[in-house]
Protein backbone atom coordinates (compact mmCIF):
# COMPACT_ATOMS: atom_id res chain seq x y z
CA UNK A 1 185.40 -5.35 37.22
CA UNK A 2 185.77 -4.33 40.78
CA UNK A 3 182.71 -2.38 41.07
CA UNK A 4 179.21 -3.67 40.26
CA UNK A 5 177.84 -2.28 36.71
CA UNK A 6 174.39 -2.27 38.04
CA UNK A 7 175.35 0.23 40.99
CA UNK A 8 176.92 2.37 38.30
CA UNK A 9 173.80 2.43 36.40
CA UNK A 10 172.22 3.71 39.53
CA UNK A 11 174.74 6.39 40.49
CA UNK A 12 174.08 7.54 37.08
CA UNK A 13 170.50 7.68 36.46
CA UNK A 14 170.22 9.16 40.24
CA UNK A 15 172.86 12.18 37.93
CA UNK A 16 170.71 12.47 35.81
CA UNK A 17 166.91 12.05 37.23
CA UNK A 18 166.01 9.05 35.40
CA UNK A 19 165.04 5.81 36.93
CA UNK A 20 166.46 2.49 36.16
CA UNK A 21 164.02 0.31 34.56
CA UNK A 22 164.28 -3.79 34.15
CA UNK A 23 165.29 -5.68 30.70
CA UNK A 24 165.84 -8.76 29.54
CA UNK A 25 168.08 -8.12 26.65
CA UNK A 26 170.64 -11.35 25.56
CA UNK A 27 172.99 -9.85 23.52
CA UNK A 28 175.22 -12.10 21.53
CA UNK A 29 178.26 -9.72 21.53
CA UNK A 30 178.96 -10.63 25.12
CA UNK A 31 175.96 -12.76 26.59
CA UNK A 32 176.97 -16.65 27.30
CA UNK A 33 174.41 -18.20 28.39
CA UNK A 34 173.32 -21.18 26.37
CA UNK A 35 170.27 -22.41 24.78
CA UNK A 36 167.94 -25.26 25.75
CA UNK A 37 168.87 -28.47 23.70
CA UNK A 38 165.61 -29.41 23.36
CA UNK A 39 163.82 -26.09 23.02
CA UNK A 40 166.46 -23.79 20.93
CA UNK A 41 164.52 -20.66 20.80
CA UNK A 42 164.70 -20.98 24.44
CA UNK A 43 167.51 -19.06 26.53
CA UNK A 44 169.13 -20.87 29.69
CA UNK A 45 169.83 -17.73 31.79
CA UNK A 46 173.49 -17.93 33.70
CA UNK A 47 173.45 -16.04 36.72
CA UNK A 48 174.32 -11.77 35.84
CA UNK A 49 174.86 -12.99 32.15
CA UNK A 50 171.62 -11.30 30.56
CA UNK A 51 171.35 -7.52 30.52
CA UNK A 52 168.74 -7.20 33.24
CA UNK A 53 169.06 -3.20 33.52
CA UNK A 54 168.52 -0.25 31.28
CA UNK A 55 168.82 3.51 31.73
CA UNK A 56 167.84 6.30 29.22
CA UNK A 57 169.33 9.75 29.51
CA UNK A 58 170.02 13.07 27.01
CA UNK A 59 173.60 13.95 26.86
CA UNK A 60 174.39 17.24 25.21
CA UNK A 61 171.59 16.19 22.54
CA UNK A 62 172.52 12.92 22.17
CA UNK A 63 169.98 9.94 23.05
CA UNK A 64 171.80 7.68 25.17
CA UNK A 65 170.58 4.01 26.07
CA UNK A 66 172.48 1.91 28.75
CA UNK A 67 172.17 -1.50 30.08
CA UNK A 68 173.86 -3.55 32.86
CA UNK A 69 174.69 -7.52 33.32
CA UNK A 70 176.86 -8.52 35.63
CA UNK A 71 180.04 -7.99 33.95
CA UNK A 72 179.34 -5.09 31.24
CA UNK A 73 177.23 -1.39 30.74
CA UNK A 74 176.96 -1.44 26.95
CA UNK A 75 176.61 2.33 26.27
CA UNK A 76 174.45 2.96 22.88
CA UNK A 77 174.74 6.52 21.21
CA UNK A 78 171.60 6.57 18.96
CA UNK A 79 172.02 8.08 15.28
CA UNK A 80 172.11 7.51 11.80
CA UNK A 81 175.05 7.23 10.35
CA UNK A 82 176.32 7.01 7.01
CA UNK A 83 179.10 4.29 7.73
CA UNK A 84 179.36 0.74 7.59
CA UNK A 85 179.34 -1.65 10.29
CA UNK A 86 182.55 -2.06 12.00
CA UNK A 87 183.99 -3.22 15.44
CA UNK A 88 186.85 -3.32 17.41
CA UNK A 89 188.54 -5.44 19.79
CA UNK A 90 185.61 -7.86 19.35
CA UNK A 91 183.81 -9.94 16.74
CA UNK A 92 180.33 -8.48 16.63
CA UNK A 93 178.46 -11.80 16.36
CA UNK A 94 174.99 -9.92 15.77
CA UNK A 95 176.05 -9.17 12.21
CA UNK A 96 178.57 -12.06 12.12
CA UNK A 97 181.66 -9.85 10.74
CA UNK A 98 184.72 -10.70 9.56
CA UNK A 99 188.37 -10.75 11.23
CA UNK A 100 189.97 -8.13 8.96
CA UNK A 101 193.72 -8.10 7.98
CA UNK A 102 193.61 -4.08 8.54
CA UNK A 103 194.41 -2.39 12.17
CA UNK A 104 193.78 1.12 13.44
CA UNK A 105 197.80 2.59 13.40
CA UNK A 106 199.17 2.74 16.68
CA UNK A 107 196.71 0.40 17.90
CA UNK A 108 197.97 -2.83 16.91
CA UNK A 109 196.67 -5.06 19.50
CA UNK A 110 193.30 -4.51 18.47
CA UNK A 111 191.38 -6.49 16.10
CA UNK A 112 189.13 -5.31 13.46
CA UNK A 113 186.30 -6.88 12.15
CA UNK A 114 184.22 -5.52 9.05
CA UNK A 115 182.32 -5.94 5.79
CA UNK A 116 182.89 -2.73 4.52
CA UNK A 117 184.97 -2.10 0.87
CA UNK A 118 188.50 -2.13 1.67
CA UNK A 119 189.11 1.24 0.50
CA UNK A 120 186.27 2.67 2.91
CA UNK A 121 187.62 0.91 5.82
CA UNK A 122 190.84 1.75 5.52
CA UNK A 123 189.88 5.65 5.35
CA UNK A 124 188.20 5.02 8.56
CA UNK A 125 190.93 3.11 10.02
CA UNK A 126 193.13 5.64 9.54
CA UNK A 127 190.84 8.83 10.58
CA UNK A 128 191.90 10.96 13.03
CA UNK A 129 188.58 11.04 15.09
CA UNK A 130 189.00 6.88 15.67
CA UNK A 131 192.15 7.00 16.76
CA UNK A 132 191.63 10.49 19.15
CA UNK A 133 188.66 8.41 20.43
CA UNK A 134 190.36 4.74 21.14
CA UNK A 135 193.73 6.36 22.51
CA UNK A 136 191.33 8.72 25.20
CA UNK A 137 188.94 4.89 25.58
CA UNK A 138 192.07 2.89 26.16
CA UNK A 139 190.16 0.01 25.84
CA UNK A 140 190.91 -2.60 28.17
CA UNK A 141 190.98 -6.36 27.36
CA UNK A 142 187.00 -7.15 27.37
CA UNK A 143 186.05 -3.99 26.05
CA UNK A 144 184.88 -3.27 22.53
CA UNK A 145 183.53 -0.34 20.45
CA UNK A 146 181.33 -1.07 17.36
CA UNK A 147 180.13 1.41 14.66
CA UNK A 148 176.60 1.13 12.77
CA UNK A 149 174.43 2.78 11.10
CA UNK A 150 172.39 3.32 13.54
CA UNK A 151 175.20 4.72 16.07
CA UNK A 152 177.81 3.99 18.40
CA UNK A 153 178.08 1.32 20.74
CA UNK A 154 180.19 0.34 23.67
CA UNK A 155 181.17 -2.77 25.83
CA UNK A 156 182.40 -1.38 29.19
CA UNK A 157 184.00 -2.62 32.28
CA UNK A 158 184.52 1.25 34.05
CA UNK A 159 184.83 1.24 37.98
CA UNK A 160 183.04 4.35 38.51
CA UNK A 161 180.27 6.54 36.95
CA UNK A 162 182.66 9.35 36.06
CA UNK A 163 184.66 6.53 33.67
CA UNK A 164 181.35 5.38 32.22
CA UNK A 165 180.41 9.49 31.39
CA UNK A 166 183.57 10.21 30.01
CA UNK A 167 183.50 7.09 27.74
CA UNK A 168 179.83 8.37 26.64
CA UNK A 169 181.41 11.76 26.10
CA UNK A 170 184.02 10.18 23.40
CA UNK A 171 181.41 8.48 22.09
CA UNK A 172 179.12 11.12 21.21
CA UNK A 173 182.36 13.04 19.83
CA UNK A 174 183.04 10.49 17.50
CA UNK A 175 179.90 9.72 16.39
CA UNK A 176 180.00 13.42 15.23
CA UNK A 177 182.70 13.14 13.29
CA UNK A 178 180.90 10.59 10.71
CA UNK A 179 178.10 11.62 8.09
CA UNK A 180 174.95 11.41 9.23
CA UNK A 181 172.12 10.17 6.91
CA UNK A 182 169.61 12.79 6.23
CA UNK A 183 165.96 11.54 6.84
CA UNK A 184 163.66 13.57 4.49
CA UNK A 185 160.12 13.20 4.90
CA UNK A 186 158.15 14.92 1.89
CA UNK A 187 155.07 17.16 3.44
CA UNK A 188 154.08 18.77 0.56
CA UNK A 189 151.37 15.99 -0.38
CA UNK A 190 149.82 17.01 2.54
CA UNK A 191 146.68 19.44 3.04
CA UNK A 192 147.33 23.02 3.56
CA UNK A 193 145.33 23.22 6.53
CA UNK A 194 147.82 21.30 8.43
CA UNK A 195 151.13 23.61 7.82
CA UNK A 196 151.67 24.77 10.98
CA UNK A 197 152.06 21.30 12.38
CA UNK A 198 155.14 20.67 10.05
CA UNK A 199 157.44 22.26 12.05
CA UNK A 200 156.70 20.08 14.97
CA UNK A 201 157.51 16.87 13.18
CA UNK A 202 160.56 15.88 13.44
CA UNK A 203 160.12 16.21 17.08
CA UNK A 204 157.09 14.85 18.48
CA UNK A 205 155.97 12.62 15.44
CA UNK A 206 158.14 9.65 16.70
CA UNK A 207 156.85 6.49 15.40
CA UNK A 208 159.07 4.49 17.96
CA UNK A 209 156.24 3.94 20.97
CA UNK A 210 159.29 3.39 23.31
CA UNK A 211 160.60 6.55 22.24
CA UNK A 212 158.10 8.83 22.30
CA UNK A 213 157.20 7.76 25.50
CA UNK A 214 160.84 8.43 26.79
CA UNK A 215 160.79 12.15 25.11
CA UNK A 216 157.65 13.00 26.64
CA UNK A 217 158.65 11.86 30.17
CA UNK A 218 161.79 14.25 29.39
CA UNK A 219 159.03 17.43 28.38
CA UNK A 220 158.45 19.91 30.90
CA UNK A 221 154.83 20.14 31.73
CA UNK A 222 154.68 23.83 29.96
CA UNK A 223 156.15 22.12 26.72
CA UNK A 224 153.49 19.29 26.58
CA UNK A 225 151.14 22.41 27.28
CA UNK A 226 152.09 24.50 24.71
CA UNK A 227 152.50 20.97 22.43
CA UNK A 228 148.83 20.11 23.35
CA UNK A 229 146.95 23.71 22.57
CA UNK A 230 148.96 23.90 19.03
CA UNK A 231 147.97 20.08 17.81
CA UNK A 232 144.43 19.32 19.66
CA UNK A 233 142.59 21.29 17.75
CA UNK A 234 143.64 19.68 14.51
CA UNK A 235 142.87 16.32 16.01
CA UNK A 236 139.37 15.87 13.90
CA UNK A 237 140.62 17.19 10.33
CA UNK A 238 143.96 14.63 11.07
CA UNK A 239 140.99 12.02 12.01
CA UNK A 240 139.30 12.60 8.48
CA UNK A 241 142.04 13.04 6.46
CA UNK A 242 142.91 9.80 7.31
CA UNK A 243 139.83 7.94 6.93
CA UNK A 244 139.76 9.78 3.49
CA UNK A 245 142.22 6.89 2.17
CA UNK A 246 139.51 4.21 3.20
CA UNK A 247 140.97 0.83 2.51
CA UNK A 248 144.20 2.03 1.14
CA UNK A 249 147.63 2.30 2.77
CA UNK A 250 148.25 6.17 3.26
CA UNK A 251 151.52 7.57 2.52
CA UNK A 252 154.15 7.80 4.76
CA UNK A 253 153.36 11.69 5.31
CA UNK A 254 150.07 11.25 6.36
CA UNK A 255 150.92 8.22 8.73
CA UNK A 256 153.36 10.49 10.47
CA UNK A 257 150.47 13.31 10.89
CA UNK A 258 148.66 10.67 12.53
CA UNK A 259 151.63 9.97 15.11
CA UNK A 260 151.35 13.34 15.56
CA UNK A 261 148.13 13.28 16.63
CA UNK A 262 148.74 10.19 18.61
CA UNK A 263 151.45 11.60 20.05
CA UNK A 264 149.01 14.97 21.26
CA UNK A 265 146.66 12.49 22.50
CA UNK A 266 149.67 11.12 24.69
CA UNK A 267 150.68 14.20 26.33
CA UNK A 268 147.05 14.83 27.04
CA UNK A 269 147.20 11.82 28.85
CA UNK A 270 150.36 12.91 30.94
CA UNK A 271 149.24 16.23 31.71
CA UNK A 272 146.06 14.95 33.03
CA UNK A 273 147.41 12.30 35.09
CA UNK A 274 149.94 14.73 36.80
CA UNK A 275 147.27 16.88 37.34
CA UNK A 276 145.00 14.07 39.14
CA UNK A 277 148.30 12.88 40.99
């Protein structure tokens, strides 16, 4: 690609007020570099071949996660998605899937690679969203898209930002288009005393460290403020509440009002530090 993907990623995290941050991601789906013969778990790095670059941003609610090599920006819409896992226009070689005699109509030239039922791929094949999304892509030789449960992923080689955004854009519109899984999390085991936290769960009680500490570098400071004089407070009954299970696992419920907690005790953190700073 004529311009460098790691300049991109710069253009657009400068967009967006987000700094780029380092990696060292191998990534079978497009990653060459070989292993040591002698030490296998070992990587051999070639020169721009390892995704050495990543960049977080929101777009229009969607958590996106980018990373740069040398030749790609693989663009990763997170979600959870009731699909199967699916690419096009390369083998995905992280779930080793196989070459599938079906094609996306109209787009011929592009190889499909599955493990889904037949009859489920073939509805998606043939949806309207996937082929709105690949005709507006117009994927170029090197380039790939890949469904999974987890969300949508891209393999780009874009010459500019704006191509890169407007391939996120499609993204994000497709990945609306499939069911989404519905995470339910049963609260009513817990104590009383802690139902006015439940409405602040599915926001701040992130049990991904990496991504709670990316949403509350995103808070404004009055958010973490309000966030902070709702939970604190509750910090000692969450405390002995959970000590109240002793040597037994607690249930899922209750380990998510601790990362609540935790989570408090995080922003408290913040808010003091950009105070002091």
């Amino acid at each position: 690609m004529a311009t460098d993907p790691v300049a991109i990623l710069k253009d657009i995290g400068k967009q967006y007020g987000r700094r780029v941050s380092s990696a060292n991601l191998f990534d079978a789906n497009v990653c060459t570099s070989p292993h040591d013969a002698e030490r296998p778990w070992e990587i051999l790095a070639l020169p721009g071949d390892i995704f050495r670059h990543k960049l977080n941003i929101t777009f229009e609610d969607h958590k996106i996660t980018f990373y740069a090599n040398g030749d790609f920006i693989a663009v990763t819409v997170a979600e959870n998605l009731d699909v199967g896992v699916c690419s096009i226009n390369r083998r995905d070689k992280v779930f080793q899937l196989d070459l599938s005699p079906f094609r996306v109509p109209g787009f011929q030239s592009f190889p499909v690679y599955s493990r889904q039922p037949e009859a489920d791929l073939r509805q998606f094949l043939n949806s309207a969203a996937l082929a709105k999304a690949l005709s507006t892509l117009q994927l170029t030789e090197h380039e790939s898209l890949h469904i999974y449960g987890s969300g949508v992923l891209l393999y780009l080689q874009r010459d500019s930002k704006d191509e890169v955004m407007s391939s996120v854009e499609i993204a994000c519109k497709l990945a609306e288009q499939f069911p989404a899984v519905e995470e339910r999390l049963d609260l009513a085991a817990l104590p009383a005393e802690f139902e006015n936290l439940f409405e602040l769960i599915p926001k701040w009680a992130l049990s991904d460290d990496e991504k709670r500490s990316e949403m509350l570098e995103e808070e404004s400071r009055e958010s973490l403020r309000k966030f902070v004089k709702i939970v604190s407070p509750y910090i000692p009954a969450i405390d002995k509440y959970l000590d109240s299970f002793g040597d037994e696992s607690p249930p899922e419920a209750a380990v998510t009002l601790g990362t609540l907690a935790e989570c408090c005790l995080e922003a408290q953190i913040r808010l003091r530090d950009a105070k002091e700073g």
